[in-house]
Protein backbone atom coordinates (compact mmCIF):
# COMPACT_ATOMS: atom_id res chain seq x y z
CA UNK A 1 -32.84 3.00 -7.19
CA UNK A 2 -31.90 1.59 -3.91
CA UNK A 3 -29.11 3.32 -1.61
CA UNK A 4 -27.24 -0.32 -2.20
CA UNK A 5 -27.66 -0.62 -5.92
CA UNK A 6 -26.35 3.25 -6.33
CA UNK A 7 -22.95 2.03 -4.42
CA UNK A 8 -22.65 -1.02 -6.12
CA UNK A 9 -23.51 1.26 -9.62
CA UNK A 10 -20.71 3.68 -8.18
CA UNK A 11 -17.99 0.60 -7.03
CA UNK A 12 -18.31 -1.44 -10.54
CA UNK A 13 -17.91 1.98 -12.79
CA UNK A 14 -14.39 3.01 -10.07
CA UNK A 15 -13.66 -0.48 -10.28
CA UNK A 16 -13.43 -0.52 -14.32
CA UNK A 17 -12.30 3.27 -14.22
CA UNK A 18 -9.01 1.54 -12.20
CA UNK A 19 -8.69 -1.60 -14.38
CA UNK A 20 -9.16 -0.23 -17.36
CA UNK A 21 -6.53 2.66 -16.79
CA UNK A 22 -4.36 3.69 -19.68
CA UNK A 23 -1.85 6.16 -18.68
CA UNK A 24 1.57 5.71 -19.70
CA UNK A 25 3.40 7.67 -17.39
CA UNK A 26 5.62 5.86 -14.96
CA UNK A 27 5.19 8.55 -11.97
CA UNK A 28 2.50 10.65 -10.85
CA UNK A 29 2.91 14.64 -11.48
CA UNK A 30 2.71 17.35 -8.82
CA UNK A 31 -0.81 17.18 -9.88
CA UNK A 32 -2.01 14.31 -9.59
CA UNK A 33 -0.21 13.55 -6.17
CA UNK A 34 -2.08 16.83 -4.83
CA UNK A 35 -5.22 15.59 -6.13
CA UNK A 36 -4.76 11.89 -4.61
CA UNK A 37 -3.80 13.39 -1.30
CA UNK A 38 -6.25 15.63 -1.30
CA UNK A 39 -9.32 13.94 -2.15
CA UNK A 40 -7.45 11.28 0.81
CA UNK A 41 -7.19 13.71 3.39
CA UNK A 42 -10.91 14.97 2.28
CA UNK A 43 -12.15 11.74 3.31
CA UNK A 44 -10.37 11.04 6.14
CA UNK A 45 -13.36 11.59 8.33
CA UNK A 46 -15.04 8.25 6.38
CA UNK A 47 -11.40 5.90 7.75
CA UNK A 48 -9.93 6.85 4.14
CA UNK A 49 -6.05 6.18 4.10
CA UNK A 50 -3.43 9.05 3.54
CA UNK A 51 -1.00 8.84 1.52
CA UNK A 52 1.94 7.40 3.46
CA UNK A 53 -0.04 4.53 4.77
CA UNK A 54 -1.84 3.46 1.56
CA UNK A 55 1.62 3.67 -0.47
CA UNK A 56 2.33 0.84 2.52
CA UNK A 57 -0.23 -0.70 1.63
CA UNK A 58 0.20 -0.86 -2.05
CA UNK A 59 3.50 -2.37 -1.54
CA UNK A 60 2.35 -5.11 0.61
CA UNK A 61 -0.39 -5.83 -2.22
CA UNK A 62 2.47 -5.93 -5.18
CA UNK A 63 4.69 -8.13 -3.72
CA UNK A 64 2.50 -10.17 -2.08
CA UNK A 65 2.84 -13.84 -2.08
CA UNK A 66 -0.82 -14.44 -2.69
CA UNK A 67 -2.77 -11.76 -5.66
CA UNK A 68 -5.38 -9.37 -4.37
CA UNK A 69 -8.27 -8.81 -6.37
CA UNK A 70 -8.70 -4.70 -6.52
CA UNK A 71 -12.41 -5.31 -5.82
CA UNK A 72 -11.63 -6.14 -2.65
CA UNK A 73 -8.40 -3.33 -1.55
CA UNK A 74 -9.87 -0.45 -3.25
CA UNK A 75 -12.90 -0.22 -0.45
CA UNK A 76 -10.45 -0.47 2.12
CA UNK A 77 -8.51 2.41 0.80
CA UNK A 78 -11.45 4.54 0.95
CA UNK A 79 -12.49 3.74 4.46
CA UNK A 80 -14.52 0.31 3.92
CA UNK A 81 -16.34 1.34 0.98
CA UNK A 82 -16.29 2.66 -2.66
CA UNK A 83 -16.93 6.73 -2.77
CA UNK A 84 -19.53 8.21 -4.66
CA UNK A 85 -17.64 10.58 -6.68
CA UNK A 86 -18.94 13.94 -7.49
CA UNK A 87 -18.48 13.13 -11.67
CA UNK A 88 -16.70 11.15 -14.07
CA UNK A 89 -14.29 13.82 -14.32
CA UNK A 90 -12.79 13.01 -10.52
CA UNK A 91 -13.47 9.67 -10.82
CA UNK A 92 -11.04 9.33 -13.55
CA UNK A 93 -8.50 11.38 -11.94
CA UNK A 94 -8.60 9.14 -8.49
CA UNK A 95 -8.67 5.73 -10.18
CA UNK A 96 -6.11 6.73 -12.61
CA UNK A 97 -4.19 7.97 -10.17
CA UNK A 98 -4.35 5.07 -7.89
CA UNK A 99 -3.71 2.54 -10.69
CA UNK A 100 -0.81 5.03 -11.90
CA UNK A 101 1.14 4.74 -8.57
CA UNK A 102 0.57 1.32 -8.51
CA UNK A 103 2.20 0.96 -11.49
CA UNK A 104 5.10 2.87 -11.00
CA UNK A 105 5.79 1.03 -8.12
CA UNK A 106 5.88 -2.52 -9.42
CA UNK A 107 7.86 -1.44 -12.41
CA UNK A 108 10.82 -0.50 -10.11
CA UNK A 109 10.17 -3.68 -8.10
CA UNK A 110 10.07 -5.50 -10.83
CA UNK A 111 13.38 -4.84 -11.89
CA UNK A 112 14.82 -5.46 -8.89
CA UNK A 113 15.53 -1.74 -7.97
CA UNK A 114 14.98 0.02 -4.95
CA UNK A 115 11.57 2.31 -4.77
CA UNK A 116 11.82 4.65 -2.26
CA UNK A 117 8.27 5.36 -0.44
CA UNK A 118 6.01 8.32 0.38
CA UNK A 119 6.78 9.32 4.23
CA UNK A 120 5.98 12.45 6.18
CA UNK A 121 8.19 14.27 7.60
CA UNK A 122 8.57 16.25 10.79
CA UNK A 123 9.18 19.86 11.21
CA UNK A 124 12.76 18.70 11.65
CA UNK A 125 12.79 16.80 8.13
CA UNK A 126 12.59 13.44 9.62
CA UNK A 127 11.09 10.78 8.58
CA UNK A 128 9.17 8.26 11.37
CA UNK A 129 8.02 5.62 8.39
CA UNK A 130 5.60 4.20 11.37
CA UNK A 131 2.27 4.60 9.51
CA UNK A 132 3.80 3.54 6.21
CA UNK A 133 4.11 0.51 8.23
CA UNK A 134 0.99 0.13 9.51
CA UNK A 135 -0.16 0.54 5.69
CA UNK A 136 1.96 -2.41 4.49
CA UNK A 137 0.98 -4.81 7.82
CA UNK A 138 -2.80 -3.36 6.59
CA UNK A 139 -1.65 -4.88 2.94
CA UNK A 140 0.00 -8.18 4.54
CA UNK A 141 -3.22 -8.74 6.76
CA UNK A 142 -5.70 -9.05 3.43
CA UNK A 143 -3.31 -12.07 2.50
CA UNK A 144 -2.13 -12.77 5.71
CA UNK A 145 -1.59 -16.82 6.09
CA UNK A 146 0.62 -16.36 2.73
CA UNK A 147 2.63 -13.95 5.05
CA UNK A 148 3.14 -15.98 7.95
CA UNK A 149 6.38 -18.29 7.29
CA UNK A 150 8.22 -15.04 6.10
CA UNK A 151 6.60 -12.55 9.65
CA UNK A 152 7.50 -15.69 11.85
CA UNK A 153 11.72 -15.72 10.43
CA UNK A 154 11.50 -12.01 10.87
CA UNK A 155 10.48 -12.16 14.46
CA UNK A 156 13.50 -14.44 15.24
CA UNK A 157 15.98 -12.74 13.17
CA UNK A 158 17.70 -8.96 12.75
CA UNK A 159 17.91 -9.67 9.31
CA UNK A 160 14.57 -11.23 8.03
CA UNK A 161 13.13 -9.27 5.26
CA UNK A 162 9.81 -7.87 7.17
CA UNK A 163 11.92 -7.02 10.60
CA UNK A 164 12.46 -3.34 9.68
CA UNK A 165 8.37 -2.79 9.12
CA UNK A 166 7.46 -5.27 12.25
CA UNK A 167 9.98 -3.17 14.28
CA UNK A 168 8.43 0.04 12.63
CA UNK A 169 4.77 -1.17 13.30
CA UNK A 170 5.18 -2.13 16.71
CA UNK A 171 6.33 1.02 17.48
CA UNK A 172 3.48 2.63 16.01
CA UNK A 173 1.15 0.47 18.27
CA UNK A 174 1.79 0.82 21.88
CA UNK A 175 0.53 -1.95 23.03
CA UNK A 176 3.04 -3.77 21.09
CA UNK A 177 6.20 -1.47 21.79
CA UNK A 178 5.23 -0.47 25.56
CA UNK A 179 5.95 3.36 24.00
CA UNK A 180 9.17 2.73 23.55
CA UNK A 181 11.35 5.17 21.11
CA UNK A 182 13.36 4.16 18.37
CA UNK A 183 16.21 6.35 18.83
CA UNK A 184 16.83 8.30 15.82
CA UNK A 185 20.06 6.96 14.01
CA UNK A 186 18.78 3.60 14.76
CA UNK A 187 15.83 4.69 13.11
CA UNK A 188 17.19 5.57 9.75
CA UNK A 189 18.67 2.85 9.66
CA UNK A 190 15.69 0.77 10.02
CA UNK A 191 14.03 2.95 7.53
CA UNK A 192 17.33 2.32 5.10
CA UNK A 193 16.74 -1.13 5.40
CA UNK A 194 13.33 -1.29 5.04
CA UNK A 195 13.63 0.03 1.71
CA UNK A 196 16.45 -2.17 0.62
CA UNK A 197 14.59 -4.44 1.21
CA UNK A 198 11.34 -4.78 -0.56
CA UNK A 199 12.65 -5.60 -3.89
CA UNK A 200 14.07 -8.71 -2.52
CA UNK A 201 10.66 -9.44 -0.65
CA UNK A 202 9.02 -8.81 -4.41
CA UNK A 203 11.88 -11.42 -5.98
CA UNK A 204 11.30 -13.81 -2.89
CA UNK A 205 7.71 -14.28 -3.81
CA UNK A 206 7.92 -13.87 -7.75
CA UNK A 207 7.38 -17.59 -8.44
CA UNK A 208 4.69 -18.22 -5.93
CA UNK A 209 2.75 -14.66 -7.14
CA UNK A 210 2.96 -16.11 -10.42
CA UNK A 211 1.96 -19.13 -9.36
CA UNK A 212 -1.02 -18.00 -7.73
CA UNK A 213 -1.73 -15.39 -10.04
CA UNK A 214 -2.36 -18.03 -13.28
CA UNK A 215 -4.33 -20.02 -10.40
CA UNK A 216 -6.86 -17.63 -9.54
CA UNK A 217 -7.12 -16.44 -13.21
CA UNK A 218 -9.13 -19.41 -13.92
CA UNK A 219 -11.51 -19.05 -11.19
């Protein structure tokens, strides 16, 4: 068997592995979270994403405007392609685990609650949020012309919806921010908002998701 027909063997099985996913629990244990961020952090040297930035990402993807198949995210998670994993046995923990999280965190979306996201902190406790950003921009990008009315009203306003994670993201890319520091109480307060406001990005877009999720069903 081919080097290409072993990772499209290996992507199809991870891919049903994730669909197919029956746990229950809302919230991912201790356990699993060490396992997800570990396997992560294993494979960081293959462009994997960590933690913070792929619970970014996974935001972006759930309340998108536009539905994105998980054939095409999950590779990007991983680095640009499905892993081989070692046995079913990890397999089933990673996928699970990724389908798990995403779960939990359209459930509290979905009922209009706040869900409050996976950020590392500095030896002082703080919190920068800037690659949790980049992870939801990374989301936005895979949809990105469904994204565009609500980026451009966020540009021009202090209150549009994305301006907390633009501000966040363009401090995170230099070119962007000319290295300029959000100052710390202004950033926790970007942070605050952030957060506040992703359930109302996920009600903004409920209709058209829905919309566009019955559409592409029948393709």
């Amino acid at each position: 068997m081919s080097d290409n027909e072993n990772d499209t063997e290996s992507m199809l099985k991870a891919l049903d592995d994730f669909l197919n996913h029956k746990e229950t629990s809302p919230k991912l244990s201790n356990q699993q979270l060490d396992a997800l961020e570990h396997y992560l952090d294993s494979h960081a040297a293959q462009n994997a994403m960590h933690m913070e930035v792929l619970d970014g990402f996974l935001c972006a993807l759930i309340t998108s405007p536009s539905p994105v198949h998980a054939e095409e995210y999950l590779p990007v998670i991983f680095g640009g392609k499905m892993p081989e994993f070692k046995s079913q046995e990890e397999s089933d923990q990673i996928m699970g685990a990724l389908a798990q999280h995403w779960e939990h965190i359209d459930s509290i979306l979905k009922r209009n609650d706040e869900y409050y996201p996976f950020l590392y902190a500095d030896p002082d406790g703080k919190c920068s949020a800037n690659e949790w950003a980049y992870g939801f921009i990374l989301g936005m990008d895979m949809r990105r012309d469904s994204w565009k009315e609500m980026v451009e009203a966020s540009k021009q306003s202090e209150d549009g919806l994305l301006t907390p994670i633009l501000t966040l993201y363009s401090e995170y890319i230099p070119e962007i921010s000319g290295s300029q520091t959000i100052p710390a109480e202004e950033r926790e307060e970007i942070v605050t908002k952030m957060i506040s406001n992703l359930p109302r990005i996920y009600e903004h877009f409920e209709e058209t998701r829905e919309k566009n999720r019955q559409t592409s069903s029948l393709h």
